[in-house]
Protein backbone atom coordinates (compact mmCIF):
# COMPACT_ATOMS: atom_id res chain seq x y z
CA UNK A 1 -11.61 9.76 -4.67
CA UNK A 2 -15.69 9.88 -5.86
CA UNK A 3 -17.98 8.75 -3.49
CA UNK A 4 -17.05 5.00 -1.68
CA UNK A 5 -20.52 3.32 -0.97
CA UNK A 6 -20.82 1.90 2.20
CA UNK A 7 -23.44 -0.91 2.12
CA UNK A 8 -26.12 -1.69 5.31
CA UNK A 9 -28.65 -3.96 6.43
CA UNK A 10 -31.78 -2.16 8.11
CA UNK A 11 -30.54 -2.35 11.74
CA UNK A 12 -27.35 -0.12 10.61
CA UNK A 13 -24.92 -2.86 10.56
CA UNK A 14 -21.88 -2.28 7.66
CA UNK A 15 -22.55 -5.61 5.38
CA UNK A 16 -19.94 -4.08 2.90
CA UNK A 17 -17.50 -1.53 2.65
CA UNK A 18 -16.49 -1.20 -1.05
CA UNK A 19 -13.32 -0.07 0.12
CA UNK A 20 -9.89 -1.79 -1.52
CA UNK A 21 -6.23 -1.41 -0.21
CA UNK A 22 -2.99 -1.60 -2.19
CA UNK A 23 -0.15 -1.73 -0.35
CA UNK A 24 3.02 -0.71 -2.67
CA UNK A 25 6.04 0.36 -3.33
CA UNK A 26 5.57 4.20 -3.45
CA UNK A 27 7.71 4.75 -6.64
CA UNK A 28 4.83 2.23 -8.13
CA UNK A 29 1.81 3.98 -6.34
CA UNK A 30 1.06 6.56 -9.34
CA UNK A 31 1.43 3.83 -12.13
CA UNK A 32 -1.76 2.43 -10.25
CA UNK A 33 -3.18 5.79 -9.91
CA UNK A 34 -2.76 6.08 -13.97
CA UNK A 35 -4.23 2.28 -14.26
CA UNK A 36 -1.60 0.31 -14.73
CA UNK A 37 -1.57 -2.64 -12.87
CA UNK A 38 1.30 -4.96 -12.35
CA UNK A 39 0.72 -8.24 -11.91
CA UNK A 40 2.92 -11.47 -10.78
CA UNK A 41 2.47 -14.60 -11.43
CA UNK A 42 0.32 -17.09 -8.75
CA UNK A 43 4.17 -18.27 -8.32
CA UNK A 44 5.17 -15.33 -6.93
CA UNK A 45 2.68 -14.73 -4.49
CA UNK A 46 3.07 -18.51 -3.91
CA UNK A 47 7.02 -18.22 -2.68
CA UNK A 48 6.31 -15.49 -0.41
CA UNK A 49 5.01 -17.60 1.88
CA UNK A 50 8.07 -16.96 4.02
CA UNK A 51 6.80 -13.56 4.69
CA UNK A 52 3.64 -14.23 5.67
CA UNK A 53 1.90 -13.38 2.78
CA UNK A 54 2.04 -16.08 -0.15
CA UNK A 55 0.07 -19.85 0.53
CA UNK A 56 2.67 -22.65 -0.14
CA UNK A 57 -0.33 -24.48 -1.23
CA UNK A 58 -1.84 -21.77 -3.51
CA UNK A 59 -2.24 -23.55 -7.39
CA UNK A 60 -2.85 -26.68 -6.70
CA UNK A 61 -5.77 -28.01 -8.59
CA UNK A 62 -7.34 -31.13 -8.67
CA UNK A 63 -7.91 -33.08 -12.22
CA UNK A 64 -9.06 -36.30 -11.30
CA UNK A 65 -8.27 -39.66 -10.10
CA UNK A 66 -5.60 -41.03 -11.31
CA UNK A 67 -4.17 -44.07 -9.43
CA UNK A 68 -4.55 -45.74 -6.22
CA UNK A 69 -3.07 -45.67 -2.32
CA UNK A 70 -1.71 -49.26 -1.17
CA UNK A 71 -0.44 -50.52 2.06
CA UNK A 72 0.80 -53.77 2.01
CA UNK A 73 -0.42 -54.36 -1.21
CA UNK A 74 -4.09 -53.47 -0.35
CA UNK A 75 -6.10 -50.65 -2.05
CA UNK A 76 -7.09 -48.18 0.84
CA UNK A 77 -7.79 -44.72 -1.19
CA UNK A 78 -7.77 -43.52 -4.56
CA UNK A 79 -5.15 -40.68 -5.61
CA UNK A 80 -5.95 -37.57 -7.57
CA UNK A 81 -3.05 -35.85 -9.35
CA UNK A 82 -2.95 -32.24 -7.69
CA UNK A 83 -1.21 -30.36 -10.96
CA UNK A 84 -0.02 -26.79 -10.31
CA UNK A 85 -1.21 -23.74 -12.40
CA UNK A 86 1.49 -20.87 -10.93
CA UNK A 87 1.66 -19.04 -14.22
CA UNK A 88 -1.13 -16.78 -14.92
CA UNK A 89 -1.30 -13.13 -13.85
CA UNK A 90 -2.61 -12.12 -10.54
CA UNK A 91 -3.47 -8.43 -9.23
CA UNK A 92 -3.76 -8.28 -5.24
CA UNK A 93 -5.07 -6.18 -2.51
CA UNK A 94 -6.81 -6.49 0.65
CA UNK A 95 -11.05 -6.06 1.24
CA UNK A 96 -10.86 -3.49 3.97
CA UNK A 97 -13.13 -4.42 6.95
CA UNK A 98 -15.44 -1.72 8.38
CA UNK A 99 -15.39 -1.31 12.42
CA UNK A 100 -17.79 0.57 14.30
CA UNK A 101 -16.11 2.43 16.71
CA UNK A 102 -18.57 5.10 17.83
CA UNK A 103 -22.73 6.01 17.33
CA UNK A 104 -21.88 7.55 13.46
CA UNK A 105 -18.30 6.76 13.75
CA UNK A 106 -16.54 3.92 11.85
CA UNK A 107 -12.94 3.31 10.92
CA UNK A 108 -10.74 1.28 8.59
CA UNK A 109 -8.15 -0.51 11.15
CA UNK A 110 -5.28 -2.49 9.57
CA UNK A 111 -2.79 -3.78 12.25
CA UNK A 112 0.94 -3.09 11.98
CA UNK A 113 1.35 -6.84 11.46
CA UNK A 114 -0.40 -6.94 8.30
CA UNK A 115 0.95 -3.98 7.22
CA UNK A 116 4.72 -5.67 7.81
CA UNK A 117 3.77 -8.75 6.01
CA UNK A 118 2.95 -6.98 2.93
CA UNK A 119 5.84 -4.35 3.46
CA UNK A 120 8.74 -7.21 2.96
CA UNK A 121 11.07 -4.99 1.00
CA UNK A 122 12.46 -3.69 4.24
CA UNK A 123 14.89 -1.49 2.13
CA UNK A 124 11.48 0.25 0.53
CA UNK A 125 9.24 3.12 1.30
CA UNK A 126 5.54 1.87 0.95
CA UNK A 127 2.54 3.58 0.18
CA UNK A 128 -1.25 2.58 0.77
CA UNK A 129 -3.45 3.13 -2.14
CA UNK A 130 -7.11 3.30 -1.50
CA UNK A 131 -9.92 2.19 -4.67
CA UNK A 132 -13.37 2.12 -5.09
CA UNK A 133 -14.29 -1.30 -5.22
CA UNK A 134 -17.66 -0.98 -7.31
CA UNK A 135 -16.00 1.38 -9.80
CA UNK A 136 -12.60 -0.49 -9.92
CA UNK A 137 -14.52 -3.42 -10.67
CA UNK A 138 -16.78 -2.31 -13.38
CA UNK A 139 -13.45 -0.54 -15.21
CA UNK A 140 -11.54 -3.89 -15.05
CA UNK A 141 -14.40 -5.73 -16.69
CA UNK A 142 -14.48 -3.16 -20.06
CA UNK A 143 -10.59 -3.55 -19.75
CA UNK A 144 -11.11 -7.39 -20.30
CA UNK A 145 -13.37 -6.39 -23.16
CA UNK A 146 -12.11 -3.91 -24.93
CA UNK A 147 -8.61 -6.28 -24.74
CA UNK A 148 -10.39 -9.90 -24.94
CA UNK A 149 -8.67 -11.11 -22.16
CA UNK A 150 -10.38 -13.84 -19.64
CA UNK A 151 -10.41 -13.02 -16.50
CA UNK A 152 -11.73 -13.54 -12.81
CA UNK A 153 -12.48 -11.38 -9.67
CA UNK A 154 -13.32 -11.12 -6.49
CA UNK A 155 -12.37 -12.27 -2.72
CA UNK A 156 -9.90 -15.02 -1.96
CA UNK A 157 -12.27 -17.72 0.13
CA UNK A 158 -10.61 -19.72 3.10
CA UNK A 159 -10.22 -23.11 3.60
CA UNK A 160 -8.15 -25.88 4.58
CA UNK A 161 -9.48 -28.05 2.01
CA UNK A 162 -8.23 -28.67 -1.44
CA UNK A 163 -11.20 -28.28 -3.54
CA UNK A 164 -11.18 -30.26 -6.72
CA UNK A 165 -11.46 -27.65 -9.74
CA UNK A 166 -11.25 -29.00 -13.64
CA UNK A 167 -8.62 -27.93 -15.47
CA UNK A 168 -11.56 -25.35 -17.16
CA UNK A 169 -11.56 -23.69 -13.99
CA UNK A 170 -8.25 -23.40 -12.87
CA UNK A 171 -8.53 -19.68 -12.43
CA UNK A 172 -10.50 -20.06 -9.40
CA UNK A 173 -7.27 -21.67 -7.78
CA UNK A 174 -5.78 -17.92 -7.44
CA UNK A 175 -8.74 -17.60 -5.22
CA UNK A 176 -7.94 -20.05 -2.42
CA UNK A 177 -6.02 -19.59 0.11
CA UNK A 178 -5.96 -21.12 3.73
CA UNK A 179 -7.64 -20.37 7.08
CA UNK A 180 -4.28 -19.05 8.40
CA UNK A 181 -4.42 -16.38 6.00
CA UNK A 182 -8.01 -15.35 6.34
CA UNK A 183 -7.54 -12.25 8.48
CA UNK A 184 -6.27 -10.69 5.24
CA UNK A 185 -9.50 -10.03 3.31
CA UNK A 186 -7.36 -10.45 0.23
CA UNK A 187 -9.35 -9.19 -3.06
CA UNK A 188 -7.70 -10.28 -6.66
CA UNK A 189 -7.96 -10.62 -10.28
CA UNK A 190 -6.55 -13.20 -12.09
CA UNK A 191 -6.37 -13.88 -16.20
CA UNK A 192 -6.65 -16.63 -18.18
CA UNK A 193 -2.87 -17.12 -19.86
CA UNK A 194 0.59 -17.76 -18.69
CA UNK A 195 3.13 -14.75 -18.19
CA UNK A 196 6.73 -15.29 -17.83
CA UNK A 197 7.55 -12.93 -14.73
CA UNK A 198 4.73 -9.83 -14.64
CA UNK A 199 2.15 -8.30 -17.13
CA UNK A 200 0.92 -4.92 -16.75
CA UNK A 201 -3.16 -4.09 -17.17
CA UNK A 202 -3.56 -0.62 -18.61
CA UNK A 203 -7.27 -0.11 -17.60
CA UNK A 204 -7.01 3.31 -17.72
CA UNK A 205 -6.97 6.41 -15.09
CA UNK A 206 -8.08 6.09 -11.93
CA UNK A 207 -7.17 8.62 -9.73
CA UNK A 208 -10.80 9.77 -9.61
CA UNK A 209 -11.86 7.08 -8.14
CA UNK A 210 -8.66 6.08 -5.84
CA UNK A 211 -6.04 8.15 -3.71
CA UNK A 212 -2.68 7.52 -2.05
CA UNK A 213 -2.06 7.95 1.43
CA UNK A 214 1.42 7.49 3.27
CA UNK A 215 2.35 4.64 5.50
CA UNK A 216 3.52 5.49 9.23
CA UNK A 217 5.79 2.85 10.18
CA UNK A 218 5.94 3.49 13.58
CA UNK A 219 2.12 3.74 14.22
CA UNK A 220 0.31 0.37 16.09
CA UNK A 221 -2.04 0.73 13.43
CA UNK A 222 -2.99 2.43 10.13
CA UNK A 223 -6.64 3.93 11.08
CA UNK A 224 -8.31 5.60 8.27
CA UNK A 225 -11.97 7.12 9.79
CA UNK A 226 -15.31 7.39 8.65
CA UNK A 227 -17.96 10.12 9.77
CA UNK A 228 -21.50 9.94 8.75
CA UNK A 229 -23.45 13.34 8.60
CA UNK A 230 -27.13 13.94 10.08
């Protein structure tokens, strides 16, 4: 991996870390390496919510009012259809937070418990694969191009709210996700057209700018460290 820039304010605290995690199967981990991305549908990520991972209410977008709440025959709220948009292509991983843990020392911690959720293929071996935000993001953008596809990226935001999107921005959708979930820092893209079961995103190689490291299952913790130089 080149270079991952580590952004901070004057006083020396991390404001960003520009450091992305994909945790995979490891017979997919070099198909990532190569740029090939595999992406579900918001459905699938949806119906993992079992796991821990997927947002039962993840899709739902709001498209306007459409009727009108009675009790005993009075009008006490207007109802908005919630329609579901589960279809379109989504590419996940998680926004690594930065902790200080000494003067120049800082390390990537990611608790066994997050690591579990996304390992739910118990009968797997999984792999983490660390990117380059800054230059994953700037590839995926002259993928788009080069393949006119529309497209959106970026962090998931957390709320217990439904917020009402038009039906022109039903991308953002894949980008909402509940408070529960909000210690995963989840990162996605998402495109603009319905797939069946998966599509794959050739945005070419990217193993100079991303490396695989194993999993330890029986580790507390998956610590990856950071030492700054005088």
């Amino acid at each position: 991996m080149n270079i991952v820039p580590i952004m901070m304010d004057e006083s020396g605290a991390i404001v960003e870390s520009n450091l992305l995690m994909k945790i995979t199967k490891e017979q997919y981990a070099e198909d990532i390496l190569s740029g090939k991305l595999y992406m579900n549908s918001l459905r699938y990520f949806r119906e993992l919510e079992q796991e821990g991972v997927g947002d039962e209410q993840e899709g739902a977008l709001c498209i306007g009012a459409t009727g009108d709440l009675l009790y005993k025959g009075q009008i006490i709220a207007k109802v908005k259809n919630l329609r579901a948009y589960y279809d379109f292509p989504v590419f996940c991983a998680l926004s690594v937070p930065l902790n200080q843990v000494g003067e120049s020392d800082y390390a990537f911690l990611i608790p066994q418990k997050m690591l579990r959720e996304f390992m739910y293929d118990r009968t797997s071996k999984y792999t983490a694969v660390l990117i380059n935000r800054c230059d994953f993001e700037e590839r995926l953008e002259k993928a788009l191009v080069q393949y006119k596809i529309m497209g959106c990226l970026g962090k998931v935001q957390y709320s217990d709210k439904i917020i009402p999107y038009s039906s022109e921005e039903k991308l953002k959708v894949a980008f909402c996700k509940r408070k529960k979930f909000a210690y995963q820092n989840e990162w996605r893209i998402a495109l603009d057209f319905p797939v069946e079961d998966r599509f794959v995103l050739d945005v070419g190689d990217i193993s100079d700018i991303a490396c695989k490291v194993p999993i330890d299952n029986s580790e507390q913790e998956m610590k990856i460290e950071v030492h700054f130089h005088a």
